[in-house]
C-alpha atoms as a PDB file:
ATOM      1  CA  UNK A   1      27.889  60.396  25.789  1.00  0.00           C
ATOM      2  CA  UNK A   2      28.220  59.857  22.459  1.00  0.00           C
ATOM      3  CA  UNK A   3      30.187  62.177  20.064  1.00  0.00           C
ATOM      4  CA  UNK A   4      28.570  61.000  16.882  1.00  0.00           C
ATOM      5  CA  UNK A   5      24.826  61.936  18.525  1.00  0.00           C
ATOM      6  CA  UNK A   6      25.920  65.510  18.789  1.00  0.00           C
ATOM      7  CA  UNK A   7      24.631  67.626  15.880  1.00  0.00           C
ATOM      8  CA  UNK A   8      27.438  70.217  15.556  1.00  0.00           C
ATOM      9  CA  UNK A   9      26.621  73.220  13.143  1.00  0.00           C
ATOM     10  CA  UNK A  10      27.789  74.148   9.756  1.00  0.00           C
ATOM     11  CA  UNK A  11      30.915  75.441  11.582  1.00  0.00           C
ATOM     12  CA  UNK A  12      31.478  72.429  13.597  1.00  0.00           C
ATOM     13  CA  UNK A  13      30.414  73.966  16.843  1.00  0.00           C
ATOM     14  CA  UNK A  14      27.527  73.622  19.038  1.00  0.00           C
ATOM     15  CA  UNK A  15      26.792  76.276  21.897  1.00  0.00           C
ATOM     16  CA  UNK A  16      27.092  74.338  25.680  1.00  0.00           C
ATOM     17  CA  UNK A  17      25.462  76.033  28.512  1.00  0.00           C
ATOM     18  CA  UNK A  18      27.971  76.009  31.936  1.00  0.00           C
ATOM     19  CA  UNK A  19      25.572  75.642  34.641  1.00  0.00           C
ATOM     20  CA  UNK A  20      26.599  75.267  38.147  1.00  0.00           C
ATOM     21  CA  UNK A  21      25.679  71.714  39.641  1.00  0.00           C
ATOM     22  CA  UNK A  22      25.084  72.765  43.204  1.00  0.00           C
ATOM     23  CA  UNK A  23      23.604  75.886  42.975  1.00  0.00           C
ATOM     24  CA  UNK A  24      22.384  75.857  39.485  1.00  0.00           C
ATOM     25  CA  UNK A  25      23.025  79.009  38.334  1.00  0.00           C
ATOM     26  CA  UNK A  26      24.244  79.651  34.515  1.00  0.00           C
ATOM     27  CA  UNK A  27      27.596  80.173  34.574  1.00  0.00           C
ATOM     28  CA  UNK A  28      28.420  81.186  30.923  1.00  0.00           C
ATOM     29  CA  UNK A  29      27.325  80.170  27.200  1.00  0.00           C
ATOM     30  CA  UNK A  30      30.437  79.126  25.450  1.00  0.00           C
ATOM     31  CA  UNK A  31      31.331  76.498  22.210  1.00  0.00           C
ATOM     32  CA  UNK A  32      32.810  73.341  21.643  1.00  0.00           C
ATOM     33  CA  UNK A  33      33.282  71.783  19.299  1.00  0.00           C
ATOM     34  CA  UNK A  34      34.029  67.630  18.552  1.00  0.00           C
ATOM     35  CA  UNK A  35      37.714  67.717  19.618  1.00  0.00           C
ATOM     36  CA  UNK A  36      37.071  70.771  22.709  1.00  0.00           C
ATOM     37  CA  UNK A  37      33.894  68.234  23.667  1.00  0.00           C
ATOM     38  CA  UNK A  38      35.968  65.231  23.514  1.00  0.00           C
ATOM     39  CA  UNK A  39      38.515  66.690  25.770  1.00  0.00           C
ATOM     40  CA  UNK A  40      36.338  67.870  28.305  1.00  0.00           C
ATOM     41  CA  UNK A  41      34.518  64.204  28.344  1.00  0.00           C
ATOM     42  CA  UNK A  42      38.537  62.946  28.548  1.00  0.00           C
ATOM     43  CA  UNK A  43      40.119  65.493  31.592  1.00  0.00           C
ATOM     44  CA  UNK A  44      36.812  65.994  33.341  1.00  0.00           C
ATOM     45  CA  UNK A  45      37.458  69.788  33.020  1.00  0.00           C
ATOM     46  CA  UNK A  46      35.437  71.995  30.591  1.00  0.00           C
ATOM     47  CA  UNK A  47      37.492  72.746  27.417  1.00  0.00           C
ATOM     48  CA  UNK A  48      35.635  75.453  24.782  1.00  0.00           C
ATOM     49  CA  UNK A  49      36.498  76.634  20.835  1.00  0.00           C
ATOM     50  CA  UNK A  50      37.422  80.268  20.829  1.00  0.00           C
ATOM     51  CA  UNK A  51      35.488  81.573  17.720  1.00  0.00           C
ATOM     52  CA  UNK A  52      37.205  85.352  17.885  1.00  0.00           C
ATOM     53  CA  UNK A  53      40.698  83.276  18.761  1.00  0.00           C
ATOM     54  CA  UNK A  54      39.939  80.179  16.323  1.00  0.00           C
ATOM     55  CA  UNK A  55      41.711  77.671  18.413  1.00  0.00           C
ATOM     56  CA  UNK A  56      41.286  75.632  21.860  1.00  0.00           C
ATOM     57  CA  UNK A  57      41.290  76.666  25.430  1.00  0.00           C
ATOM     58  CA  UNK A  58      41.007  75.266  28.396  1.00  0.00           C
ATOM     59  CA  UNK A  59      38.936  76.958  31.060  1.00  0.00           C
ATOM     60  CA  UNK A  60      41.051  78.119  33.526  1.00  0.00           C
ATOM     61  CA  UNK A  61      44.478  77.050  32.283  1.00  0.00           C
ATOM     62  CA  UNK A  62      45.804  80.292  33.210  1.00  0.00           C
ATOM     63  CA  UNK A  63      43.450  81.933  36.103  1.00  0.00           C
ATOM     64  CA  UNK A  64      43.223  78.563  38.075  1.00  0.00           C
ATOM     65  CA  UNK A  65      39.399  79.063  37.757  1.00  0.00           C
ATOM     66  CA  UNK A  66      38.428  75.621  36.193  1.00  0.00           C
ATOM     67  CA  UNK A  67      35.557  73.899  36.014  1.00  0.00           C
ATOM     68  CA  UNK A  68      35.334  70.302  36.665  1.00  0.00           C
ATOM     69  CA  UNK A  69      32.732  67.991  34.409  1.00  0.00           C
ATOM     70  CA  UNK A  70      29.484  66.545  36.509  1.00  0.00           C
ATOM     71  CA  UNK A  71      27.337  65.595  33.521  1.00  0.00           C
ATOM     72  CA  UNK A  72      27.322  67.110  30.027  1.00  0.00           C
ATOM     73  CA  UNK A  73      23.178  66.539  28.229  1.00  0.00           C
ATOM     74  CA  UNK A  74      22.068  67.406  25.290  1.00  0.00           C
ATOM     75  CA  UNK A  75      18.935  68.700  23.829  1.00  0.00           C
ATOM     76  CA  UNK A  76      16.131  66.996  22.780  1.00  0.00           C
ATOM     77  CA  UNK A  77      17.340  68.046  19.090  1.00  0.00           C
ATOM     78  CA  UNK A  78      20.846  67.246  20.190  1.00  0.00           C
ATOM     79  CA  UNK A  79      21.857  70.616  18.994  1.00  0.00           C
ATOM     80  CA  UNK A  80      22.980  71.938  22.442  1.00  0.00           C
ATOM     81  CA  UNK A  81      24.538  71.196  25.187  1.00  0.00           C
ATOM     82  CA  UNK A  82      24.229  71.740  29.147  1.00  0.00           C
ATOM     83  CA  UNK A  83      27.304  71.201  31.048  1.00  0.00           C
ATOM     84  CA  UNK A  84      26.823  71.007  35.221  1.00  0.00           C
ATOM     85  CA  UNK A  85      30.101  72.028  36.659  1.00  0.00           C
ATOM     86  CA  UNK A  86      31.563  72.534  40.061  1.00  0.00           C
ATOM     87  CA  UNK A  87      33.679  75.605  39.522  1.00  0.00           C
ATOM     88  CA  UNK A  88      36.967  76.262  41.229  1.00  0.00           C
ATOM     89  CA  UNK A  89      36.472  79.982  41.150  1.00  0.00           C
ATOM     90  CA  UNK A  90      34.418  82.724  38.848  1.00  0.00           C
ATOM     91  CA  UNK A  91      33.330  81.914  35.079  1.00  0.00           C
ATOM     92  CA  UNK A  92      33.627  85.339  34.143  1.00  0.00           C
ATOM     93  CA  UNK A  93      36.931  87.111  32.941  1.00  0.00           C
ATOM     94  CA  UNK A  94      35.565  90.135  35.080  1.00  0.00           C
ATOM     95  CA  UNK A  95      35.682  88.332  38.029  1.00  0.00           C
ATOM     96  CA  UNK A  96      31.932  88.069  38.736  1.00  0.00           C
ATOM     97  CA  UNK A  97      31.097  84.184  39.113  1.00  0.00           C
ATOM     98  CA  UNK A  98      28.508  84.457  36.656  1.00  0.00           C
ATOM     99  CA  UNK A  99      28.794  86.202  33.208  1.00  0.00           C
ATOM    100  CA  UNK A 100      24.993  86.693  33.225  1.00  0.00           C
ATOM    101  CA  UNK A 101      25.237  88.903  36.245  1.00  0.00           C
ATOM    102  CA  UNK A 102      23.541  92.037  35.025  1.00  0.00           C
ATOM    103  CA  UNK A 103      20.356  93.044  33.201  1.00  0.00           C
ATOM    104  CA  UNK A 104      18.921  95.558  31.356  1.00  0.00           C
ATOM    105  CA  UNK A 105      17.819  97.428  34.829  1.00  0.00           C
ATOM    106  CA  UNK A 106      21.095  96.853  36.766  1.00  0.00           C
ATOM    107  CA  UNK A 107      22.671  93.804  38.775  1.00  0.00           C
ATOM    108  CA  UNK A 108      20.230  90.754  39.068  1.00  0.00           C
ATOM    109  CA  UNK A 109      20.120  88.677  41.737  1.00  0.00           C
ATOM    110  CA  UNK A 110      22.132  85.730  41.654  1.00  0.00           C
ATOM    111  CA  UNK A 111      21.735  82.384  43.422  1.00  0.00           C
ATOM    112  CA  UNK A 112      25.850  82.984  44.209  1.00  0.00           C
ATOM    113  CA  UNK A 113      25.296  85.546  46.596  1.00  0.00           C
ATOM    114  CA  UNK A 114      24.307  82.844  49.099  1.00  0.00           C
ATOM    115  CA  UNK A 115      27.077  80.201  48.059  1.00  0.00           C
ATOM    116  CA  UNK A 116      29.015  81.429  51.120  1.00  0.00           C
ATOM    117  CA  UNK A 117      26.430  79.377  52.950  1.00  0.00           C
ATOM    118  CA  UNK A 118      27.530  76.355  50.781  1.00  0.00           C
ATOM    119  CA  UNK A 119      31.155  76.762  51.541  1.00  0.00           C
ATOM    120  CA  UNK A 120      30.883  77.635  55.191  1.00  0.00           C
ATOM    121  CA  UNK A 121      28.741  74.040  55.536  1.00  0.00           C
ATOM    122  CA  UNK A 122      32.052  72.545  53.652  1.00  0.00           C
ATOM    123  CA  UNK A 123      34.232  74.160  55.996  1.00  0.00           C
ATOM    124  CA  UNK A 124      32.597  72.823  59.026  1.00  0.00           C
ATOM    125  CA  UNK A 125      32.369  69.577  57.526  1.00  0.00           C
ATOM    126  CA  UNK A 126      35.656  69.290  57.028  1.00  0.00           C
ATOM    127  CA  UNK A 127      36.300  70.860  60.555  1.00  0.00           C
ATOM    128  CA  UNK A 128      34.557  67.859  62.280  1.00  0.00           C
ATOM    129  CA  UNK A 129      36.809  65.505  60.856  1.00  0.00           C
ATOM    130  CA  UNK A 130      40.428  67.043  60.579  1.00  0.00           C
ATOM    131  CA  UNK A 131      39.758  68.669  64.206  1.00  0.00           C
ATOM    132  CA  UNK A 132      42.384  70.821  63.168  1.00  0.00           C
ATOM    133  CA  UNK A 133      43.996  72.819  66.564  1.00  0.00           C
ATOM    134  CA  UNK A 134      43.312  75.890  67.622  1.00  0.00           C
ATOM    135  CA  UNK A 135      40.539  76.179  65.070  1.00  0.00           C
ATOM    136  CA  UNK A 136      37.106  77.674  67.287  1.00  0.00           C
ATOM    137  CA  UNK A 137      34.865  74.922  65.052  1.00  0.00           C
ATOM    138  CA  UNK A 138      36.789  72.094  66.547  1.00  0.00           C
ATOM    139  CA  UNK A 139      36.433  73.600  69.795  1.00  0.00           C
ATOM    140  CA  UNK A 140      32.669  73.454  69.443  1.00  0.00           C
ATOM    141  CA  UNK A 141      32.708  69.385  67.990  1.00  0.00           C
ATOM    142  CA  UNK A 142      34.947  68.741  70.913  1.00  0.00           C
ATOM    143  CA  UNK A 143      32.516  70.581  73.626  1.00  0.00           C
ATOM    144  CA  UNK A 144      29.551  69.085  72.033  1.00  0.00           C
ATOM    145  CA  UNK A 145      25.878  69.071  71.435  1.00  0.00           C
ATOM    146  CA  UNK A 146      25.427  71.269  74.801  1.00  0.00           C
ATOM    147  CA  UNK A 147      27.852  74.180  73.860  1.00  0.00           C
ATOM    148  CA  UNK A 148      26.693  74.215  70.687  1.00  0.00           C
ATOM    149  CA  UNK A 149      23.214  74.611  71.596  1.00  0.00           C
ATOM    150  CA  UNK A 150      23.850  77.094  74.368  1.00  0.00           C
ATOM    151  CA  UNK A 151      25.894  79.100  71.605  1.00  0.00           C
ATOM    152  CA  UNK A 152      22.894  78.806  69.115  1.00  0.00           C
ATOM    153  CA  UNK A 153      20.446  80.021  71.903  1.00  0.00           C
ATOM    154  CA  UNK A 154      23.494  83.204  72.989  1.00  0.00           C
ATOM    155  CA  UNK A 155      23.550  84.532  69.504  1.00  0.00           C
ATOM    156  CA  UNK A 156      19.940  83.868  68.663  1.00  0.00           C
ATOM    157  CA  UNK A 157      19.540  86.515  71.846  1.00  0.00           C
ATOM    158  CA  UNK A 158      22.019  88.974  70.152  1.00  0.00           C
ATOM    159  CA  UNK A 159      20.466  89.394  67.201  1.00  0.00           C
ATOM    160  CA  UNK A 160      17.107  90.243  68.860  1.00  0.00           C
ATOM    161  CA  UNK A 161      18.655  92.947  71.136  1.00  0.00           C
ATOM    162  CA  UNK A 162      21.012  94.334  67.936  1.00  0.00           C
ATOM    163  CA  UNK A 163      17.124  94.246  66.330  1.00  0.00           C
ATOM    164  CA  UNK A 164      15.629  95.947  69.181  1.00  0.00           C
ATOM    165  CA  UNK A 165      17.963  98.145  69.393  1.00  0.00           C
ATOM    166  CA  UNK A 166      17.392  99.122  65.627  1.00  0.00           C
ATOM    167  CA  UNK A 167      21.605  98.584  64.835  1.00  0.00           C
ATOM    168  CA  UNK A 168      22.068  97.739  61.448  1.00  0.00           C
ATOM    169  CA  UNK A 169      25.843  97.265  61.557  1.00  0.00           C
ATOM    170  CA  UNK A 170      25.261  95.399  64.777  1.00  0.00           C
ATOM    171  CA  UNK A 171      22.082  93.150  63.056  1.00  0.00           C
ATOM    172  CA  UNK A 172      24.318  91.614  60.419  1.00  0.00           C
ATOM    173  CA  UNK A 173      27.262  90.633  62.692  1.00  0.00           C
ATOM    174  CA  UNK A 174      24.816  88.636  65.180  1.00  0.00           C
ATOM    175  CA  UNK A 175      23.099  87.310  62.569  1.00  0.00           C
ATOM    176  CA  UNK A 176      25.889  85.843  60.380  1.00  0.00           C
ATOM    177  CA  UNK A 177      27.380  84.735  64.179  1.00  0.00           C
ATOM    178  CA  UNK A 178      23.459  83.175  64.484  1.00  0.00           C
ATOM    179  CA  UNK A 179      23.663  81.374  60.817  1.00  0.00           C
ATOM    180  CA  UNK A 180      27.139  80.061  61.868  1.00  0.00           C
ATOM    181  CA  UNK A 181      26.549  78.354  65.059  1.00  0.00           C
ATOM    182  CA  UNK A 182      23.245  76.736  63.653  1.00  0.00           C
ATOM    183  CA  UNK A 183      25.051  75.436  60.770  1.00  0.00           C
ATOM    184  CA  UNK A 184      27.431  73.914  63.304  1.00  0.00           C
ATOM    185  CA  UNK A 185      24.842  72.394  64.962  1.00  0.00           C
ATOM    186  CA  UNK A 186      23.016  70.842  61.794  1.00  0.00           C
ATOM    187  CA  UNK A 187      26.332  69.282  60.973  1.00  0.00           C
ATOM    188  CA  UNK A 188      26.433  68.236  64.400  1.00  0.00           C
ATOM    189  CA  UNK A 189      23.191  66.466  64.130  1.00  0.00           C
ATOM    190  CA  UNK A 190      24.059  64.600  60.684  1.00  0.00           C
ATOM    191  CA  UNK A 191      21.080  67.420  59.136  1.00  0.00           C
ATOM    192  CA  UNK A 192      22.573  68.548  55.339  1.00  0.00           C
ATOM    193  CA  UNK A 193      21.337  72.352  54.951  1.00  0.00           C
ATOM    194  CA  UNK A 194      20.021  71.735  51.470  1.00  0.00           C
ATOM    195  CA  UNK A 195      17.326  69.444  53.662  1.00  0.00           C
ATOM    196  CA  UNK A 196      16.039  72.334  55.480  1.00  0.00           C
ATOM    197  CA  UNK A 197      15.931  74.868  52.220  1.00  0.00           C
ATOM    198  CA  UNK A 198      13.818  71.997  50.358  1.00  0.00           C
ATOM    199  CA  UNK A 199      11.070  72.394  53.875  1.00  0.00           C
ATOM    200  CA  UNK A 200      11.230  76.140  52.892  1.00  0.00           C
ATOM    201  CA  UNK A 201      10.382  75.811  49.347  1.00  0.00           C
ATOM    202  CA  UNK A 202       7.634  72.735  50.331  1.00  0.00           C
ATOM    203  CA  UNK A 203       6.071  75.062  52.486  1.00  0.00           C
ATOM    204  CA  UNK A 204       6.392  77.913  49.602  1.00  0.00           C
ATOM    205  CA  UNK A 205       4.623  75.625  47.583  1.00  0.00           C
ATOM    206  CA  UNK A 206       2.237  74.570  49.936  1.00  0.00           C
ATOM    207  CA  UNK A 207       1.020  78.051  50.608  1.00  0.00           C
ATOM    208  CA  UNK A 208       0.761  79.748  47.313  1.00  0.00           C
END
C-alpha cells in the first residue's frame, strides 16, 4: 500500500474498519492516522490514533489481545480503510470479541459464537502432528480411520437417544461429543471444514 494514496481528513485521520479475516465479522471501527498506518504496515500488528487520548496505541500492548495485519484496502474514494485481522483475543475493552455485539433490540448474533468450531479444527490439526501423549485426539490418529468412524457412528447414536428421550442437558453434551469426533475424522480425511460449510451455503443458494 501506498501512504501517499490514502486521503486522510482535515484532522489527519481516516476511520479503518477491523474485520476479522477468517470469520469476517467487524471487529471494531477505530483511526489511524499516517504514522499509526505506517506502523501497522511496519509490525504487522494494528496500531490506531486515540482521538479522546490524542496520541498512539498499539492494540493490545497491554491486554495481550493484538491483532495481527492480513491485508489493509481502501475505498474506492480512498477515504477508508478495511483492515482483515487475525485477532489474538477480543477487540472490545468489555471483553466481548466484537464491539458491535448489541443492537437496538438486545444481543445480535455474531458469527463468533461458532469460532469455537474454528479453534477446535486448529486444535486437532495440530494434534495430528505433535501426537502429543496422553492427549485422547492422538489416541484417535494413532487408532485410525476405523475408531474414528466407529466413534462418529457411537455418538451419532447418543444424540438420537438424548433426543428421544427429550434431555436437553443431555442433547448438547452428545452433540458437541458428535461435532468433535466428525471434525476428527474430516481432518483425518485431509477434508478442511470451511469445504463442507461452502456445500451448505451452495445448497442455500440453490434452493431459495
Amino acid at each position: 500500500m501506498n501512504l501517499e494514496e490514502v486521503k486522510f481528513d482535515e484532522k489527519g485521520l481516516v476511520p479503518a474498519i477491523i474485520q476479522d479475516a477468517e470469520t469476517l465479522e467487524v471487529l471494531t471501527l477505530a483511526y489511524m492516522n499516517k504514522e499509526s498506518l505506517g506502523k501497522s504496515l511496519e509490525t504487522g500488528e494494528t496500531w490506531f490514533y486515540s482521538r479522546s487520548r490524542q496520541k498512539l496505541w498499539h492494540k493490545g500492548a497491554t491486554s495481550g489481545n493484538t491483532q495481527a495485519v492480513v491485508s489493509i484496502k481502501y475505498d474506492c474514494d480512498q477515504d477508508a480503510l478495511l483492515v482483515l485481522v487475525s485477532p489474538k483475543g477480543p477487540a472490545c475493552h468489555t471483553g466481548a470479541v466484537s464491539c458491535f455485539s448489541e443492537g437496538v433490540s438486545g444481543r445480535i448474533e455474531s458469527l463468533a459464537d461458532y469460532r469455537i468450531l474454528q479453534t477446535l479444527e486448529k486444535v486437532i490439526l495440530q494434534r495430528e502432528q505433535e501426537r502429543p501423549e496422553g492427549a485422547y485426539t492422538t489416541y484417535l490418529f494413532e487408532k485410525g480411520v476405523d475408531k474414528i468412524l466407529k466413534k462418529v457412528g457411537e455418538e451419532a447414536a447418543e444424540v438420537i437417544i438424548a433426543a428421544k428421550n427429550r434431555n436437553e442437558e443431555e442433547l448438547k453434551w452428545e452433540a458437541a461429543d458428535l461435532l468433535y469426533h466428525l471434525q476428527v475424522l474430516l481432518v483425518e480425511q485431509g477434508l478442511p471444514f470451511k469445504e463442507v460449510l461452502q456445500t451448505l451455503e451452495e445448497r442455500h443458494k440453490d434452493r431459495s
